[in-house]
Every structure is written in structure tokens, then in C-alpha cells.
C-alpha atoms as a PDB file:
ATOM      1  CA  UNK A   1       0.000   0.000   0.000  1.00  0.00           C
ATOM      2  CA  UNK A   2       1.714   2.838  -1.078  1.00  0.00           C
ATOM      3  CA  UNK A   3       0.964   6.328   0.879  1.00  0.00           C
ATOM      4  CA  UNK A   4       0.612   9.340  -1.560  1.00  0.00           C
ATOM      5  CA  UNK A   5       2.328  12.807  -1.248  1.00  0.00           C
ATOM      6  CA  UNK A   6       0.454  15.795  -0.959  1.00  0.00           C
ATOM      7  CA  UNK A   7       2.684  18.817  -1.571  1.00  0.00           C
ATOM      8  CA  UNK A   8       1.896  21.722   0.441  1.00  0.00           C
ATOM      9  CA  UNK A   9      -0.554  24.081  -1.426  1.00  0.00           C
ATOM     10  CA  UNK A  10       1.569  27.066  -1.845  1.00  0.00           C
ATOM     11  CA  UNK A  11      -0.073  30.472   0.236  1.00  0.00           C
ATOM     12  CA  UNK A  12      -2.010  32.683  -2.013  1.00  0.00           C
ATOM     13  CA  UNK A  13      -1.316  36.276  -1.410  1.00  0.00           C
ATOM     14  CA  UNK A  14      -3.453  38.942  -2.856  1.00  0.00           C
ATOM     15  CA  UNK A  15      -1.798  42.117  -3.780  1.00  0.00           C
ATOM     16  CA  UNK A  16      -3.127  45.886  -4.638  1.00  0.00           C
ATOM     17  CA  UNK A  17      -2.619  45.831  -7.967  1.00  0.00           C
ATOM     18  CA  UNK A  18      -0.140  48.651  -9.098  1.00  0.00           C
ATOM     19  CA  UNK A  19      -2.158  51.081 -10.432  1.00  0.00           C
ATOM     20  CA  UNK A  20      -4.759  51.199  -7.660  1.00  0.00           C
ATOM     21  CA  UNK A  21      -3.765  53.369  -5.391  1.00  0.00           C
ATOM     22  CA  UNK A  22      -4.105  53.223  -1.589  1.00  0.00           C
ATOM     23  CA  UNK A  23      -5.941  56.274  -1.152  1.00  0.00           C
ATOM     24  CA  UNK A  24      -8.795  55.080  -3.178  1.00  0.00           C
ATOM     25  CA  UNK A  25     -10.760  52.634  -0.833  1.00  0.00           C
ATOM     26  CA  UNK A  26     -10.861  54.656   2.047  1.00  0.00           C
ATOM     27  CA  UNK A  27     -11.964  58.313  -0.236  1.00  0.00           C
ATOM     28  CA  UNK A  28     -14.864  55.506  -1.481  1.00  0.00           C
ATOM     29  CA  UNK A  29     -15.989  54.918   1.859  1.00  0.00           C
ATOM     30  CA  UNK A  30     -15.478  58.634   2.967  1.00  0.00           C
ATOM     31  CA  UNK A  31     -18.198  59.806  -0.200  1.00  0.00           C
ATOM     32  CA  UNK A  32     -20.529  56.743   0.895  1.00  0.00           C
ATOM     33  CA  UNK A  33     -20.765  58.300   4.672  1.00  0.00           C
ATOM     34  CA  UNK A  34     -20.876  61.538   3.205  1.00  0.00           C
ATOM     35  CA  UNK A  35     -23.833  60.125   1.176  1.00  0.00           C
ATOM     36  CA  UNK A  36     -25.486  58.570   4.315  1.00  0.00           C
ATOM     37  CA  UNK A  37     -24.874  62.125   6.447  1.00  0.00           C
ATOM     38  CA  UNK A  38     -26.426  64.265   3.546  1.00  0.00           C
ATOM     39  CA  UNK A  39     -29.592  61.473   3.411  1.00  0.00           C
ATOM     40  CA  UNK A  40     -29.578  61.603   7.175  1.00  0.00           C
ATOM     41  CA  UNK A  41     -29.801  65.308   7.462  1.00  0.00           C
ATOM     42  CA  UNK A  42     -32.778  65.679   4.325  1.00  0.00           C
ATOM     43  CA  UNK A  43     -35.059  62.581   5.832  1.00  0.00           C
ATOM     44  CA  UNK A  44     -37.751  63.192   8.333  1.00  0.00           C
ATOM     45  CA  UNK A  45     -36.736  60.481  10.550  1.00  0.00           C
ATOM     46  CA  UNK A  46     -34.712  62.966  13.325  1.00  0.00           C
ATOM     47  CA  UNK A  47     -36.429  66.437  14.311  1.00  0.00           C
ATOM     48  CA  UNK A  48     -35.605  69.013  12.771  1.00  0.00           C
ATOM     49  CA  UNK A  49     -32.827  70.336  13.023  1.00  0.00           C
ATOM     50  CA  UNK A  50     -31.326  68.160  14.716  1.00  0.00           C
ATOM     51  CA  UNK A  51     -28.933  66.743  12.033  1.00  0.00           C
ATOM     52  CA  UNK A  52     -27.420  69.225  10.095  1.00  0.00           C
ATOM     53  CA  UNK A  53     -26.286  69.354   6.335  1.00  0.00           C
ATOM     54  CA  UNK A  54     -22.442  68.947   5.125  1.00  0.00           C
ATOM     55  CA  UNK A  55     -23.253  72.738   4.119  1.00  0.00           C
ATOM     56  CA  UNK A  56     -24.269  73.939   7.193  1.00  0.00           C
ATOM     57  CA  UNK A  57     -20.672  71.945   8.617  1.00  0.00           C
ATOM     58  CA  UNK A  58     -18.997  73.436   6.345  1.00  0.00           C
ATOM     59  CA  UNK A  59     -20.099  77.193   6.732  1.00  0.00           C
ATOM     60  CA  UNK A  60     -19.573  76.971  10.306  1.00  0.00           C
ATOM     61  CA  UNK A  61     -16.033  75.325   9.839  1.00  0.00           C
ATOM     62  CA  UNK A  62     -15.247  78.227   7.489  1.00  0.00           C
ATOM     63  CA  UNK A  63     -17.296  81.300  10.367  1.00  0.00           C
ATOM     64  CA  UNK A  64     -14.620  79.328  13.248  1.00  0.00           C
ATOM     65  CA  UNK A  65     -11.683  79.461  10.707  1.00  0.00           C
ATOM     66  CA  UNK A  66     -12.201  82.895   9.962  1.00  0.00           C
ATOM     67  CA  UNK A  67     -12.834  84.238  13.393  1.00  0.00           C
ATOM     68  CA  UNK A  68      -9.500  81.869  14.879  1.00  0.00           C
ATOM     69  CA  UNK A  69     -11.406  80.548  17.586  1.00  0.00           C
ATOM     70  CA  UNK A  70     -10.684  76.656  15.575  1.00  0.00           C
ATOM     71  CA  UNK A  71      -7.281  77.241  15.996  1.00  0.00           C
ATOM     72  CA  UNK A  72      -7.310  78.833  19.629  1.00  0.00           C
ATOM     73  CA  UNK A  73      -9.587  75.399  20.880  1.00  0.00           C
ATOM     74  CA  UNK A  74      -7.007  73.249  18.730  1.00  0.00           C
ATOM     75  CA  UNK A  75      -4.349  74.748  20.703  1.00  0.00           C
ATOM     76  CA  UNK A  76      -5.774  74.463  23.802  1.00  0.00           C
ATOM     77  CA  UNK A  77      -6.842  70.667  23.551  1.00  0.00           C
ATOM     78  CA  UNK A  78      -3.255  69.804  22.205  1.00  0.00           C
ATOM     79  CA  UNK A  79      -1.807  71.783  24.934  1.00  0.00           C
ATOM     80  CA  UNK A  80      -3.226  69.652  27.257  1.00  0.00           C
ATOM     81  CA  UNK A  81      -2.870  66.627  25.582  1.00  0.00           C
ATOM     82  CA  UNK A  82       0.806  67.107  25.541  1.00  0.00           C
ATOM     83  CA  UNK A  83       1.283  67.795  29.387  1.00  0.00           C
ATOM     84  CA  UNK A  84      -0.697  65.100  30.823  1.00  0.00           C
ATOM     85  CA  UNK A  85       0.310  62.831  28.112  1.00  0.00           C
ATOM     86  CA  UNK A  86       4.394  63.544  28.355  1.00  0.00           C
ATOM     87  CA  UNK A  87       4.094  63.819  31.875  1.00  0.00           C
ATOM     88  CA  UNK A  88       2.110  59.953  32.368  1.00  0.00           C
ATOM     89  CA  UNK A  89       4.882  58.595  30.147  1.00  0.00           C
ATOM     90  CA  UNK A  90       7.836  59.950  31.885  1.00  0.00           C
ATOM     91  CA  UNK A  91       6.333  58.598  35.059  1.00  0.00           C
ATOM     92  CA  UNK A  92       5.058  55.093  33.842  1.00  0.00           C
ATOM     93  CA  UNK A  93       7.951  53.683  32.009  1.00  0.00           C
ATOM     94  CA  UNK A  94      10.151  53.819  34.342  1.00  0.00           C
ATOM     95  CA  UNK A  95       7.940  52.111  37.502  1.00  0.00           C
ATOM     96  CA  UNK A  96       6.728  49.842  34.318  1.00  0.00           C
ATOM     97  CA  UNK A  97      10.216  48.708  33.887  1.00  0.00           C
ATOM     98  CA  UNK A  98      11.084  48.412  37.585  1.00  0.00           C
ATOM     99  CA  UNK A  99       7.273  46.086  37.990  1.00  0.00           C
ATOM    100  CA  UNK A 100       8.515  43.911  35.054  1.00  0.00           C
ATOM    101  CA  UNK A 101      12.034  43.060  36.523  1.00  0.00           C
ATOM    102  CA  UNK A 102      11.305  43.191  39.894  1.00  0.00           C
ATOM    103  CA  UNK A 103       8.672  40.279  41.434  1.00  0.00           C
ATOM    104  CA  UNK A 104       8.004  41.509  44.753  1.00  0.00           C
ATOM    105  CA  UNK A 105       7.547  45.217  43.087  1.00  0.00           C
ATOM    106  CA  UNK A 106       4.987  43.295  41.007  1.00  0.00           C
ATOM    107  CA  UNK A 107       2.577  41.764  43.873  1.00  0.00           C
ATOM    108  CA  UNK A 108       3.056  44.626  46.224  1.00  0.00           C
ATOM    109  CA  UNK A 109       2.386  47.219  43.379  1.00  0.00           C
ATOM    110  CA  UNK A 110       0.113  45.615  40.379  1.00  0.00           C
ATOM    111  CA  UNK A 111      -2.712  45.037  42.056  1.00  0.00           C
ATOM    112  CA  UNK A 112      -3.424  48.320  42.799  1.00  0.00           C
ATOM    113  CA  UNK A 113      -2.266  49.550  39.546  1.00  0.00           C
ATOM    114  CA  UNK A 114      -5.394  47.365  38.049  1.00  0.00           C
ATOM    115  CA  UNK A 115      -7.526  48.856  40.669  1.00  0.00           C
ATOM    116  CA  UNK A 116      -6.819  51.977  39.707  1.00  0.00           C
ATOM    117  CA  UNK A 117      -6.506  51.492  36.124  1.00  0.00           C
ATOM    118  CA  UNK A 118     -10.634  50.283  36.093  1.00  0.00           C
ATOM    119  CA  UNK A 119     -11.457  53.520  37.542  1.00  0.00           C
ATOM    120  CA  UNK A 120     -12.789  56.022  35.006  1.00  0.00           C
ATOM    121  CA  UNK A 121     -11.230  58.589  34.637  1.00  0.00           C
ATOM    122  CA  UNK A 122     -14.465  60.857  34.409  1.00  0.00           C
ATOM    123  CA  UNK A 123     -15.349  59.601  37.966  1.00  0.00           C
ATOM    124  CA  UNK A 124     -12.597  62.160  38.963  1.00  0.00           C
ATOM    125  CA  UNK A 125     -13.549  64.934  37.652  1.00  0.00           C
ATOM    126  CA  UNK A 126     -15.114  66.318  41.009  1.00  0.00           C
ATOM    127  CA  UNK A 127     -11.637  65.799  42.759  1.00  0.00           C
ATOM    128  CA  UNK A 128     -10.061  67.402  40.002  1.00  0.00           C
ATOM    129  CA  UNK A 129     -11.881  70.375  40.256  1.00  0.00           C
ATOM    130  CA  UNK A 130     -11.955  70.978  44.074  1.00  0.00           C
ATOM    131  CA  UNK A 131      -7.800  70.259  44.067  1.00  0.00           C
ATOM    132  CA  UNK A 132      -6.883  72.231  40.676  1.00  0.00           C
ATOM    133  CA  UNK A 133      -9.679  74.465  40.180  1.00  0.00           C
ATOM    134  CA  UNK A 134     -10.948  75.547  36.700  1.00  0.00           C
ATOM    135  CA  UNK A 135      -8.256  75.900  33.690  1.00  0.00           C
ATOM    136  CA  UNK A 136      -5.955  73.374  32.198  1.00  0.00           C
ATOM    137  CA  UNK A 137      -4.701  71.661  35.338  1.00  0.00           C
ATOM    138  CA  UNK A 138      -7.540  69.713  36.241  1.00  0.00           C
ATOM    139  CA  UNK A 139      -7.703  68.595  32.452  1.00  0.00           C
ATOM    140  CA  UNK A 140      -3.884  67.967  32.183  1.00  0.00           C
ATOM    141  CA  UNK A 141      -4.236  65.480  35.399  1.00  0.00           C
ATOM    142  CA  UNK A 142      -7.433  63.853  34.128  1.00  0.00           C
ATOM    143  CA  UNK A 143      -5.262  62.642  31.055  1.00  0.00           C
ATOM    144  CA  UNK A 144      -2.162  61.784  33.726  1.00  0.00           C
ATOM    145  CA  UNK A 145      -4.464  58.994  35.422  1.00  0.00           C
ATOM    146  CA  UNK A 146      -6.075  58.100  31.918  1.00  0.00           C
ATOM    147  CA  UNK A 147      -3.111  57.171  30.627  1.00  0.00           C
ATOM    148  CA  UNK A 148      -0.330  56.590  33.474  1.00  0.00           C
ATOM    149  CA  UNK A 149      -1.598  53.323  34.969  1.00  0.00           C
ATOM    150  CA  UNK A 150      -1.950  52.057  31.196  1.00  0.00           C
ATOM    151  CA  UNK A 151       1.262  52.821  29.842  1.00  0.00           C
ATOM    152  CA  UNK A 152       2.365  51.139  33.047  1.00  0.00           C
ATOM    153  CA  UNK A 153       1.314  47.885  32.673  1.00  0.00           C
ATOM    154  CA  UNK A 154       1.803  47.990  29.131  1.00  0.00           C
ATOM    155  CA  UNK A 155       5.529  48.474  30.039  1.00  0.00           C
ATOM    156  CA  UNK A 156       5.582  45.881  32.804  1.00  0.00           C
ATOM    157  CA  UNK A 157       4.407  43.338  30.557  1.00  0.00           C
ATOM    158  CA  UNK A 158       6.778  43.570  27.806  1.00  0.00           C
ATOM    159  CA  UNK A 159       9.645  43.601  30.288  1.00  0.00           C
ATOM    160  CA  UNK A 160       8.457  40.719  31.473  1.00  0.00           C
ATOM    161  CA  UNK A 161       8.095  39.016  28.149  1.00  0.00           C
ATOM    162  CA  UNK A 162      11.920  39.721  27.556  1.00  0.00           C
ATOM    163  CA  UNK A 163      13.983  36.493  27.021  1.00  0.00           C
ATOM    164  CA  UNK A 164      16.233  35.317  30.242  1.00  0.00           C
ATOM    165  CA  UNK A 165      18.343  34.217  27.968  1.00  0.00           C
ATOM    166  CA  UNK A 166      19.510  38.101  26.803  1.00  0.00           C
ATOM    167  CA  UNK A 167      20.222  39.267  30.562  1.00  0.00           C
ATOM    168  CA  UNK A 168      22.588  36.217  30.497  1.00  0.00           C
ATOM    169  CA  UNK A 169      24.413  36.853  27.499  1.00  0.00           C
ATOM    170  CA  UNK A 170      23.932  40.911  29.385  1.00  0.00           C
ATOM    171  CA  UNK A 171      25.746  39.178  32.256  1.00  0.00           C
ATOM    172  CA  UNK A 172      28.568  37.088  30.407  1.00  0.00           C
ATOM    173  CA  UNK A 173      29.480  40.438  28.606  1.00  0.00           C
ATOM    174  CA  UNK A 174      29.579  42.211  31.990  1.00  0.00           C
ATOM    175  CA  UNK A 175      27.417  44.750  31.051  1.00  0.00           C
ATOM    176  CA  UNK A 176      26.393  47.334  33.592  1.00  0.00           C
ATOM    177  CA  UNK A 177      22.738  48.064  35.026  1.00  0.00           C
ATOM    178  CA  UNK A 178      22.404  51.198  32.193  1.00  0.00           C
ATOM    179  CA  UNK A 179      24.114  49.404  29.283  1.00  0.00           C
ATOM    180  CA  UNK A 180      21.278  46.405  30.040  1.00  0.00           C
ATOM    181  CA  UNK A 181      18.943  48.745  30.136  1.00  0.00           C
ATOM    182  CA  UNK A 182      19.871  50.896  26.911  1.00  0.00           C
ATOM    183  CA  UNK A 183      21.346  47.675  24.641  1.00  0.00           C
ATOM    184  CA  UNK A 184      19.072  44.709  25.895  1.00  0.00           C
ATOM    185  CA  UNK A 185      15.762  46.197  27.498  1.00  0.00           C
ATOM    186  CA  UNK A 186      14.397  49.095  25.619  1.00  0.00           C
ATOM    187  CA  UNK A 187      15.455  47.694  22.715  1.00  0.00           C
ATOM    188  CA  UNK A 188      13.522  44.210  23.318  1.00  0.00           C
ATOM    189  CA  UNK A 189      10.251  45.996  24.616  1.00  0.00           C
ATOM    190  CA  UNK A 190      10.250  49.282  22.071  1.00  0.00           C
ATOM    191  CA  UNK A 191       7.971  47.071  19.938  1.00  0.00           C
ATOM    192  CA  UNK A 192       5.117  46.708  22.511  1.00  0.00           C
ATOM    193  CA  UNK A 193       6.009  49.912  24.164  1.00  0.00           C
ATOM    194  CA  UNK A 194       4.730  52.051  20.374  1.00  0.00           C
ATOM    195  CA  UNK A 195       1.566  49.948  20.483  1.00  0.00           C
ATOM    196  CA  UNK A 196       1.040  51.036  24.277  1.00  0.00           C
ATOM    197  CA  UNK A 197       1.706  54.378  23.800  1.00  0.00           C
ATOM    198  CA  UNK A 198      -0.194  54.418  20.584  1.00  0.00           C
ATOM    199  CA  UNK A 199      -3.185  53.086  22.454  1.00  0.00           C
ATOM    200  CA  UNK A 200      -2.683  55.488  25.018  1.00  0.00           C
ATOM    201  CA  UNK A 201      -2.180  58.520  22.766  1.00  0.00           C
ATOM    202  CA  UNK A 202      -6.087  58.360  21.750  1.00  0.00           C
ATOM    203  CA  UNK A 203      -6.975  57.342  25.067  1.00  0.00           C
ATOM    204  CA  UNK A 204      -5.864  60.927  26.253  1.00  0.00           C
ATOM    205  CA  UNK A 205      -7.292  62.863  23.334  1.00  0.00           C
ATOM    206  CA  UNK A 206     -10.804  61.002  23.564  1.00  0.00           C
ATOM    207  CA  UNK A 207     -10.382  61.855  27.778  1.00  0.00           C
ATOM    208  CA  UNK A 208      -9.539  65.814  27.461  1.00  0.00           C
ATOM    209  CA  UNK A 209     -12.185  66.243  25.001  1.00  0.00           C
ATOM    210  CA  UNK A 210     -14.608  64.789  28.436  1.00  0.00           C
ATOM    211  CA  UNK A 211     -12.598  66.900  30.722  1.00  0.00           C
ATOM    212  CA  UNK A 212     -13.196  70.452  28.612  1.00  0.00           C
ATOM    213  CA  UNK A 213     -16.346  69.724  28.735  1.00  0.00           C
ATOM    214  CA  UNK A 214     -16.659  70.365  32.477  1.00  0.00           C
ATOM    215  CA  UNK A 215     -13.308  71.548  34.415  1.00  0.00           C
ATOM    216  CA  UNK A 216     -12.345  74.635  31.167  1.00  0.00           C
ATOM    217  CA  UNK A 217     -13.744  77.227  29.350  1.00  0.00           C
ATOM    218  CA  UNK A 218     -11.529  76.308  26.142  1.00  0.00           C
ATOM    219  CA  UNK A 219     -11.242  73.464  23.607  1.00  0.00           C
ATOM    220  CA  UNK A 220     -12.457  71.612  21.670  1.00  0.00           C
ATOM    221  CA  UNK A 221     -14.843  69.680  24.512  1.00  0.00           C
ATOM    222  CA  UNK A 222     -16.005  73.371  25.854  1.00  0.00           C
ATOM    223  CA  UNK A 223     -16.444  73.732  21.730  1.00  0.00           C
ATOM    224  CA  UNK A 224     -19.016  71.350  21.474  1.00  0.00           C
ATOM    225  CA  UNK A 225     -20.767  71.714  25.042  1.00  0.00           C
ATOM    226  CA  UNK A 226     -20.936  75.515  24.157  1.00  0.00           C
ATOM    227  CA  UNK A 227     -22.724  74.675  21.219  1.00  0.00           C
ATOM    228  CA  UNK A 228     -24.816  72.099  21.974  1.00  0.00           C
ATOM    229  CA  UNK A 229     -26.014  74.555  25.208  1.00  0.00           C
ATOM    230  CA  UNK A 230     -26.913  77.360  21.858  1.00  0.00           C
ATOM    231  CA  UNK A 231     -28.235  74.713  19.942  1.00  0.00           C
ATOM    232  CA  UNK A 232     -25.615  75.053  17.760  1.00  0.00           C
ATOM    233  CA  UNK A 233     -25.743  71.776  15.892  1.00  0.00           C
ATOM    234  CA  UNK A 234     -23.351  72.158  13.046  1.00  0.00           C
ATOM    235  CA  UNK A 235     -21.104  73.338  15.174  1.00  0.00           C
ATOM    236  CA  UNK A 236     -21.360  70.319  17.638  1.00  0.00           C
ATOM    237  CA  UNK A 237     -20.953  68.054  14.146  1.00  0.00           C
ATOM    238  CA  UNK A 238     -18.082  70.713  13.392  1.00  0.00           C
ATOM    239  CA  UNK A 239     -16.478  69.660  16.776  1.00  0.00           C
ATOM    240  CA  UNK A 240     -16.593  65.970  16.267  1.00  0.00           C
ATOM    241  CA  UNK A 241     -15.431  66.256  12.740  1.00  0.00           C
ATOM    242  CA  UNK A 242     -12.062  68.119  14.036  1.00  0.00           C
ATOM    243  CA  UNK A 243     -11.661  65.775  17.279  1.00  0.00           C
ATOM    244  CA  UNK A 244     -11.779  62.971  14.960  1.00  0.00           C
ATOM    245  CA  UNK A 245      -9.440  63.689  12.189  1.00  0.00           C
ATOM    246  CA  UNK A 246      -7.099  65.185  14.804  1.00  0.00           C
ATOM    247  CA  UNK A 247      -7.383  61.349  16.308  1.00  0.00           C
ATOM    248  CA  UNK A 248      -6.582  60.162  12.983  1.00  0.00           C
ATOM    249  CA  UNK A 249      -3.543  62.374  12.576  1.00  0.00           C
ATOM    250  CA  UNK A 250      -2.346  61.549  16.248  1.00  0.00           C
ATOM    251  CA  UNK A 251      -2.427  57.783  15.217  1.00  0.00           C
ATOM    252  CA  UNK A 252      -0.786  58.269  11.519  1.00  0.00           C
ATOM    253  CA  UNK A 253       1.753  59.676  13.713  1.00  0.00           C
ATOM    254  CA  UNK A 254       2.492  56.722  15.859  1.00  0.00           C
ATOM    255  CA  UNK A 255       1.704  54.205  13.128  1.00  0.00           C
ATOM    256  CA  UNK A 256       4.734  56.574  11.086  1.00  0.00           C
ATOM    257  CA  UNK A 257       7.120  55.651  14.415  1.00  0.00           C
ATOM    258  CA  UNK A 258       6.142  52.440  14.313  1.00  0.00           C
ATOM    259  CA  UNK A 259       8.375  51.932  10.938  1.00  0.00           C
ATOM    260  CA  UNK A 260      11.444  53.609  12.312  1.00  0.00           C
ATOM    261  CA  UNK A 261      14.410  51.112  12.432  1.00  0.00           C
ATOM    262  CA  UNK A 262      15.112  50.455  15.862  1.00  0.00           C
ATOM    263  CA  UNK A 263      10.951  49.990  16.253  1.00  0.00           C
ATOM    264  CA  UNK A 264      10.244  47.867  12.921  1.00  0.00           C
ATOM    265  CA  UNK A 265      11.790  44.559  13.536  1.00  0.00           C
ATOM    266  CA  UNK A 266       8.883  43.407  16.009  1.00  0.00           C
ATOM    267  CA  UNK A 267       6.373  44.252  13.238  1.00  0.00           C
ATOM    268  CA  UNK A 268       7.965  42.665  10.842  1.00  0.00           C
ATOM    269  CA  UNK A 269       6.815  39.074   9.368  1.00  0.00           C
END
């Protein structure tokens, strides 16, 4: 009885072709919602006035452009973005790093960071404002505890993940504690570390947009709250069309560090 030989199938990989470019399927599916906004906002299913037109978006886009209120709220947001954002990574890597290489650290410490971590950060928005006031500090430390326990056990867990087998080779080499930590560490965790911060960099712009639109009198958040309280409409649309290709831009960003050298080898195939 003679057993027959299958050979493998070989993988089928379906490629763009060459003269379709990249741009094309997401401008499709950009004039499709455009399509579905400008049916939405002529149908009788909402009241009225409660949806409003891509022309009504677009004269109130060009009224805030004109008047530089757009780009004083843009400002703003990012200004805050940047300071609780900068300051949460500064802080978490480092006790990230220290949790992932350290096990006592890690059950003394982790627990609580998960606590912590399932708390909204909305839910302290009446602390913030009785410790910081009104104005950009209660919004920059709204973002710090959005995104500081993440970015922390983000880091913890790819230090964890690291191979034993590098701080051994570390150790034959007699490196010292920075050269482990700057040739074998960051290096093996810089992967995971992009997506974490990556993740975390929308968490914060999604959270100050919430915060502005109780603890400031600016932004993009106050923006749309300001509006909504006038009945503005198309300029709460406005709002949410600027917070959301802002998000987009944010994450092109990231995605555009994520195919830097040192970063690419732990996407690549």
C-alpha cells in the first residue's frame, strides 16, 4: 500500500494591484458616509434640526476658521494633551520597567495599579476640580491617570516578556545596570512599548475632550458643550469632525514611528 504525497498548497497572497492606489478605498468609503450624512440630514426620521447638512458643517467650519477661535480650541486641547500625556509617560515607564524586573515590586504594586486602572477617569472629575480648580490643570491630570496606569502595565508586561536568555548573554558580557537597560531592554520591549503608547495617545485625546467639557472654558470639549447649550448643531458636528481627524492624525503619527528602524523589527513578518 503505497501512501501518496500531498505537496503543500503554496499560500495565495493577494496584492493591490499597481495602479490602484491606496488612497482610493478609504476616499470611497469617505463619499458613501458623506452620502449617508447628507440622506440623514434631508429625511424626516430625526427632528428638525437636529442633524445638520455637510453645508451647514462646512459654513460653520469656514465662520470658526475665519474668526481663529478653531485654531485657539485646537491649541488648547493639544496643549493639554501634551502635558498630561508627556508627563504619564515619563512617570510610567520607568515604575513599568522596575514592575517587570522586579517580582516583589509586582505583587506589592500591580494590584493596585489594576484597581486603579478600572477607575474612570471621568469619575474624577469632582476631585479634580476641588484640588486644581478651573483651567488646564484639572484637564492635564485627568489625562495623567487616563493614561499613566496604562502605559504602566503595558511596560511591565513587555519587560516581562523579555527572554532570560539576553540578561545572560547581558551578564557574560559584563554589562552594567544602564548598558542592560539601553542595549538589551528598551530595545527588546520598544515594539510593545509604540503599540502602548499608541493606544494610550487616543486614550488621552478622547479623555480631554470629556474633561473640557466640564473643568475649562476652552477646547475643543467646551467647543461642542458651548454649542450644543446654543443649539448650535453644526457646530457640535463641526467639533466631532475636528476631534476625529485630529485622532486620525495623532495615530498616523504613531503608526509613522512604528516603521522607524530600531521599532520595525517586532512588526515585521
Amino acid at each position: 500500500m503505497t501512501t501518496a504525497i500531498v505537496s503543500p498548497v503554496p499560500e495565495i497572497r493577494r496584492t493591490r494591484p499597481t495602479w490602484f492606489p491606496h488612497w482610493c478605498l478609504p476616499l470611497a468609503t469617505g463619499l458613501l458616509l458623506l452620502a449617508a450624512w447628507w440622506l440623514a440630514s434631508s429625511a424626516k426620521v430625526f427632528p428638525t434640526g437636529t442633524v445638520p447638512s455637510p453645508a451647514d458643517v462646512a459654513s460653520a467650519f469656514a465662520t470658526e476658521a475665519d474668526s481663529g477661535r478653531l485654531l485657539e480650541n485646537v491649541i488648547a486641547s493639544l496643549y493639554r494633551v501634551a502635558w498630561g500625556y508627556l508627563s504619564a509617560t515619563i512617570a510610567a515607564v520607568p515604575l513599568g520597567l522596575v514592575i517587570g524586573r522586579s517580582a516583589s515590586t509586582r505583587a506589592a504594586l500591580l494590584p493596585w495599579i489594576n484597581f486603579f486602572r478600572s477607575l474612570s477617569p471621568i469619575a474624577w472629575i469632582p476631585f479634580a476640580i476641588i484640588w486644581f480648580g478651573i483651567g488646564d490643570p484639572p484637564a492635564i491630570f485627568l489625562i495623567f491617570l487616563a493614561t499613566f496606569f496604562q502605559i504602566v502595565l503595558a511596560t511591565a508586561a513587555a519587560t516581562g516578556s523579555v527572554p532570560s536568555v539576553y540578561y545572560r548573554v547581558a551578564r557574560e558580557m559584563e554589562l552594567g545596570p544602564a548598558a542592560v537597560l539601553f542595549r538589551v531592554t528598551f530595545p527588546a520591549i520598544l515594539p510593545q512599548l509604540v503599540i502602548a503608547l499608541r493606544v494610550a495617545a487616543g486614550v488621552a485625546w478622547m479623555v480631554v475632550v470629556a474633561a473640557e467639557m466640564i473643568a475649562v472654558r476652552s477646547g475643543l470639549g467646551f467647543l461642542i458643550v458651548d454649542a450644543r447649550n446654543g443649539l448650535r448643531m453644526d457646530l457640535v458636528v463641526f467639533g466631532m469632525l475636528v476631534i476625529g481627524l485630529i485622532g486620525m492624525a495623532l495615530d498616523i503619527v504613531f503608526a509613522r514611528l512604528a516603521k522607524v528602524g530600531g521599532v520595525r523589527w517586532g512588526f515585521e513578518r
